[in-house]
N, C-alpha and C. Protein backbone atom coordinates (compact mmCIF):
# COMPACT_ATOMS: atom_id res chain seq x y z
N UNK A 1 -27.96 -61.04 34.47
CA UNK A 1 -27.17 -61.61 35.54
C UNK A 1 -26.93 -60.58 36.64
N UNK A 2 -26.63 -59.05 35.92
CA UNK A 2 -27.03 -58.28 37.61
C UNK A 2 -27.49 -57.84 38.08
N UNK A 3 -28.80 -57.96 37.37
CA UNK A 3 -30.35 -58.45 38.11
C UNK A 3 -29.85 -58.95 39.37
N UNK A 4 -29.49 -60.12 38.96
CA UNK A 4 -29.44 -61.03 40.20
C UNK A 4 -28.38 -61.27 41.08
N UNK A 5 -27.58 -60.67 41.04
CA UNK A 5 -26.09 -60.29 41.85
C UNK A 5 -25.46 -62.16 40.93
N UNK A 6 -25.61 -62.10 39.94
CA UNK A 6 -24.92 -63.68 39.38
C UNK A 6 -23.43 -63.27 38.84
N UNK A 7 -22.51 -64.12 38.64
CA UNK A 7 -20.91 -63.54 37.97
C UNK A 7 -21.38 -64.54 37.14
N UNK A 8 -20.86 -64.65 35.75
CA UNK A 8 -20.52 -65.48 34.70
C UNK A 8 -19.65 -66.44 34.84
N UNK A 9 -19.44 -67.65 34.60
CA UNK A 9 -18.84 -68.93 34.84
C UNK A 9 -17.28 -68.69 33.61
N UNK A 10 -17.47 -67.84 32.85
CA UNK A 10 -16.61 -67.54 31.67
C UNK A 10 -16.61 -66.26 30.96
N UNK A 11 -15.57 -66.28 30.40
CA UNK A 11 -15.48 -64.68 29.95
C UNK A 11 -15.79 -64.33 28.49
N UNK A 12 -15.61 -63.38 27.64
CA UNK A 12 -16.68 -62.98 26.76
C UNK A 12 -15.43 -64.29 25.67
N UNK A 13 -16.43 -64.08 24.35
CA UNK A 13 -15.84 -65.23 22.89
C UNK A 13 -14.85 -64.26 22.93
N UNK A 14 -14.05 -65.39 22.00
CA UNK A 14 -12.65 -64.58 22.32
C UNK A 14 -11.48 -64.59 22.62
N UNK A 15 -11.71 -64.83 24.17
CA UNK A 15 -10.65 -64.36 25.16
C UNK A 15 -10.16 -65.76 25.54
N UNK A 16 -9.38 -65.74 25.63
CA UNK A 16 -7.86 -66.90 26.26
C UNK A 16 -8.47 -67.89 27.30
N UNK A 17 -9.56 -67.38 27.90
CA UNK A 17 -10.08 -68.14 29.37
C UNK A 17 -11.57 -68.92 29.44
N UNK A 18 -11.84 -68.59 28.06
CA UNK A 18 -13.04 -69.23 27.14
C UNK A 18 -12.66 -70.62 28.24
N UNK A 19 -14.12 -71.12 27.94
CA UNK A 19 -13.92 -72.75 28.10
C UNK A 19 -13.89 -73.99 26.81
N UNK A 20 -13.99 -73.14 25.84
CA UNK A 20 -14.10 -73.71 24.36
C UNK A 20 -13.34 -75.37 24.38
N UNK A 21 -12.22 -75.24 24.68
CA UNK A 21 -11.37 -76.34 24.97
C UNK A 21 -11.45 -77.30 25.58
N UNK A 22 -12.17 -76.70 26.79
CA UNK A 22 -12.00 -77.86 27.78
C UNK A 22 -13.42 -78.40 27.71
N UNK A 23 -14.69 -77.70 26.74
CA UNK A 23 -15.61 -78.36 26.55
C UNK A 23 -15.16 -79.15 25.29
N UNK A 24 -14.89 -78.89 24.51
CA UNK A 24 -14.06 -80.17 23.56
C UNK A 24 -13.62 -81.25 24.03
N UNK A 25 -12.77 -81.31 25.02
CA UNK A 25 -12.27 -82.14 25.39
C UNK A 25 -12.64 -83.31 26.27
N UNK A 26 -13.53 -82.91 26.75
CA UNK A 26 -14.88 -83.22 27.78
C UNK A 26 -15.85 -83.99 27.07
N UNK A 27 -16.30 -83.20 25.82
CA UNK A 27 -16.58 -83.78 24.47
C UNK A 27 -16.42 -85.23 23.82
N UNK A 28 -14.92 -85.30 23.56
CA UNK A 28 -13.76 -85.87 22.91
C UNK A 28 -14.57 -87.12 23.82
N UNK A 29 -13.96 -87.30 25.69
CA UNK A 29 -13.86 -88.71 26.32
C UNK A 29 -15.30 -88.84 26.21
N UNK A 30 -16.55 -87.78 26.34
CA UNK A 30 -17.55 -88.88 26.27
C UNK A 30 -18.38 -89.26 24.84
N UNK A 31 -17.10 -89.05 24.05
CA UNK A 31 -17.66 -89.71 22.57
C UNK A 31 -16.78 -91.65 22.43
N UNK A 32 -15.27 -91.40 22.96
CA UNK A 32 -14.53 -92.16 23.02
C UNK A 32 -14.80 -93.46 24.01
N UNK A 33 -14.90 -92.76 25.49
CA UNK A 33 -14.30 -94.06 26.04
C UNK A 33 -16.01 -94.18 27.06
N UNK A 34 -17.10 -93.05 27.60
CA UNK A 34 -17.98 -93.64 28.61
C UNK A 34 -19.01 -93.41 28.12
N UNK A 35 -19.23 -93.12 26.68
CA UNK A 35 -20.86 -93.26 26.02
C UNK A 35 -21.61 -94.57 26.15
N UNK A 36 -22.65 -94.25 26.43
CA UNK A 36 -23.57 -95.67 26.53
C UNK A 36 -23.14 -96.84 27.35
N UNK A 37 -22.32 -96.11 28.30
CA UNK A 37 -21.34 -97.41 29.68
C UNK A 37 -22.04 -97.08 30.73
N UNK A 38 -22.60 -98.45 31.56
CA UNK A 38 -23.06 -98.38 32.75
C UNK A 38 -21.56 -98.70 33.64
N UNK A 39 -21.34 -98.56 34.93
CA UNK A 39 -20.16 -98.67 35.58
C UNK A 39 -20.33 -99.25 36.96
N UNK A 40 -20.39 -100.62 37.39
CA UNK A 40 -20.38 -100.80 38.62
C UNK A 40 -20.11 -99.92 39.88
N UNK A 41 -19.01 -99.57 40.00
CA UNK A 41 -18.40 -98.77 40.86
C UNK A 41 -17.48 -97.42 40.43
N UNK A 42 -17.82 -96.33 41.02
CA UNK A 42 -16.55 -95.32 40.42
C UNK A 42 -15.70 -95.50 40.25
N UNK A 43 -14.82 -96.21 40.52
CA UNK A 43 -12.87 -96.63 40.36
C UNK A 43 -13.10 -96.77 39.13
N UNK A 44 -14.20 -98.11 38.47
CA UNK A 44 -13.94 -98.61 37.05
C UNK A 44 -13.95 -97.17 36.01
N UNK A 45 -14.83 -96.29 36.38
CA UNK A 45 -14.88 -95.32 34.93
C UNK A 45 -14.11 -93.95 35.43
N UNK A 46 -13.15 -93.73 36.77
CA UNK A 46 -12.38 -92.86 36.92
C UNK A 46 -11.12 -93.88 36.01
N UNK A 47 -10.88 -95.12 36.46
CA UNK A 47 -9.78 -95.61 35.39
C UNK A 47 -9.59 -95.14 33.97
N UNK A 48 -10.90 -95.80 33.52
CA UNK A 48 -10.92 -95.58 32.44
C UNK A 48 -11.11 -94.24 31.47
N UNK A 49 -11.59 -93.29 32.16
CA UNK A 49 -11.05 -91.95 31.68
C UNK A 49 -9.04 -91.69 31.72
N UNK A 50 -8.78 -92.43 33.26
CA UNK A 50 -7.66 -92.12 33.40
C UNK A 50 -6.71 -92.73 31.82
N UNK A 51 -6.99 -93.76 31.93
CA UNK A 51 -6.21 -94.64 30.83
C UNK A 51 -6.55 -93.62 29.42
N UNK A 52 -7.64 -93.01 29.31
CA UNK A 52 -7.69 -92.39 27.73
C UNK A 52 -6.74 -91.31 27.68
N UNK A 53 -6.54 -90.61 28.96
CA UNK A 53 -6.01 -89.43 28.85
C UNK A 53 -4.69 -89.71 28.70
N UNK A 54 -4.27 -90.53 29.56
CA UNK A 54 -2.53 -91.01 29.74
C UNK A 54 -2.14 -91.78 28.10
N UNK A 55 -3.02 -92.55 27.95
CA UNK A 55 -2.42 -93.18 26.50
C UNK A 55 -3.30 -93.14 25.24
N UNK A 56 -4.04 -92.50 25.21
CA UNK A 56 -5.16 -92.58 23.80
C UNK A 56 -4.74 -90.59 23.46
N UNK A 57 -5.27 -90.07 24.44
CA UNK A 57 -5.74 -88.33 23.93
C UNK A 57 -3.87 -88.11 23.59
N UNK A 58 -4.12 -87.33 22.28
CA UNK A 58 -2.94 -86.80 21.99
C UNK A 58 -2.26 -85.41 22.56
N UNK A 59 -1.49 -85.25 23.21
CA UNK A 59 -1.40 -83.47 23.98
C UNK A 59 -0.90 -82.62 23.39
N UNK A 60 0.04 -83.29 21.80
CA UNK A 60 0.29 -82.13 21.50
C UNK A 60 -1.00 -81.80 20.65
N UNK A 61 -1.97 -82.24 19.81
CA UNK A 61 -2.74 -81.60 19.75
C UNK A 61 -3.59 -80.36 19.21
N UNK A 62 -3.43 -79.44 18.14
CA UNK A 62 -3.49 -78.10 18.07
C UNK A 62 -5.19 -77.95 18.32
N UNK A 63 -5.49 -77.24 19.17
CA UNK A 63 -6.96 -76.50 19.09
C UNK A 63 -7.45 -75.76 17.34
N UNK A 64 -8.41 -76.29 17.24
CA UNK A 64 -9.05 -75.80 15.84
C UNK A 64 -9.41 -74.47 15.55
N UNK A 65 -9.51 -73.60 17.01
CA UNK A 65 -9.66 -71.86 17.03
C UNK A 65 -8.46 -71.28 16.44
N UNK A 66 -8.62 -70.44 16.11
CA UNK A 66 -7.06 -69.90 15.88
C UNK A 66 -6.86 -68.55 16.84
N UNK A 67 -7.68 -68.04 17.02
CA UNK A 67 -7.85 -67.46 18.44
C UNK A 67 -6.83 -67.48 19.39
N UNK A 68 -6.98 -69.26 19.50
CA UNK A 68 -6.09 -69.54 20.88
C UNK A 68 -4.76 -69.96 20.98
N UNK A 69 -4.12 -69.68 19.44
CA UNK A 69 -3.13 -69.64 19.36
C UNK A 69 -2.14 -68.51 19.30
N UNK A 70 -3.00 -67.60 19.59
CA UNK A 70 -2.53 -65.99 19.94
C UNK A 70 -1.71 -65.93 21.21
N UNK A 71 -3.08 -66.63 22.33
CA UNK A 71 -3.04 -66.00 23.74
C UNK A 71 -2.08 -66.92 24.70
């Protein structure tokens, strides 16, 4: 990467700022609510993410790393 003057999108395993999570979670809605959905228009499948997050995804939640219950 500085070969090529590139920065990393994330920081090393590990660390607090990982994206581990938020690829889980990302994960999570397109196992749940927009797998195998075609969508007329964007409103319908911004809703419907909206609706999983507000009343389906649980927030409290614990992450399965234990890592990230350090930081």
């Amino acid at each position: 990467m500085k070969e090529h003057n590139l920065v990393p999108s994330m920081s090393s395993a590990g660390n607090c700022h990982d994206n581990a999570v938020a690829g889980s979670f990302i994960a999570t809605i397109k196992k749940r609510t927009i797998k195998r959905k075609l969508y007329s228009i964007r409103e319908d499948s911004k809703a419907e993410i909206f609706n999983f997050i507000e009343m389906s995804y649980n927030p409290k939640k614990r992450h399965s790393h234990r890592w990230l219950i350090t930081c």
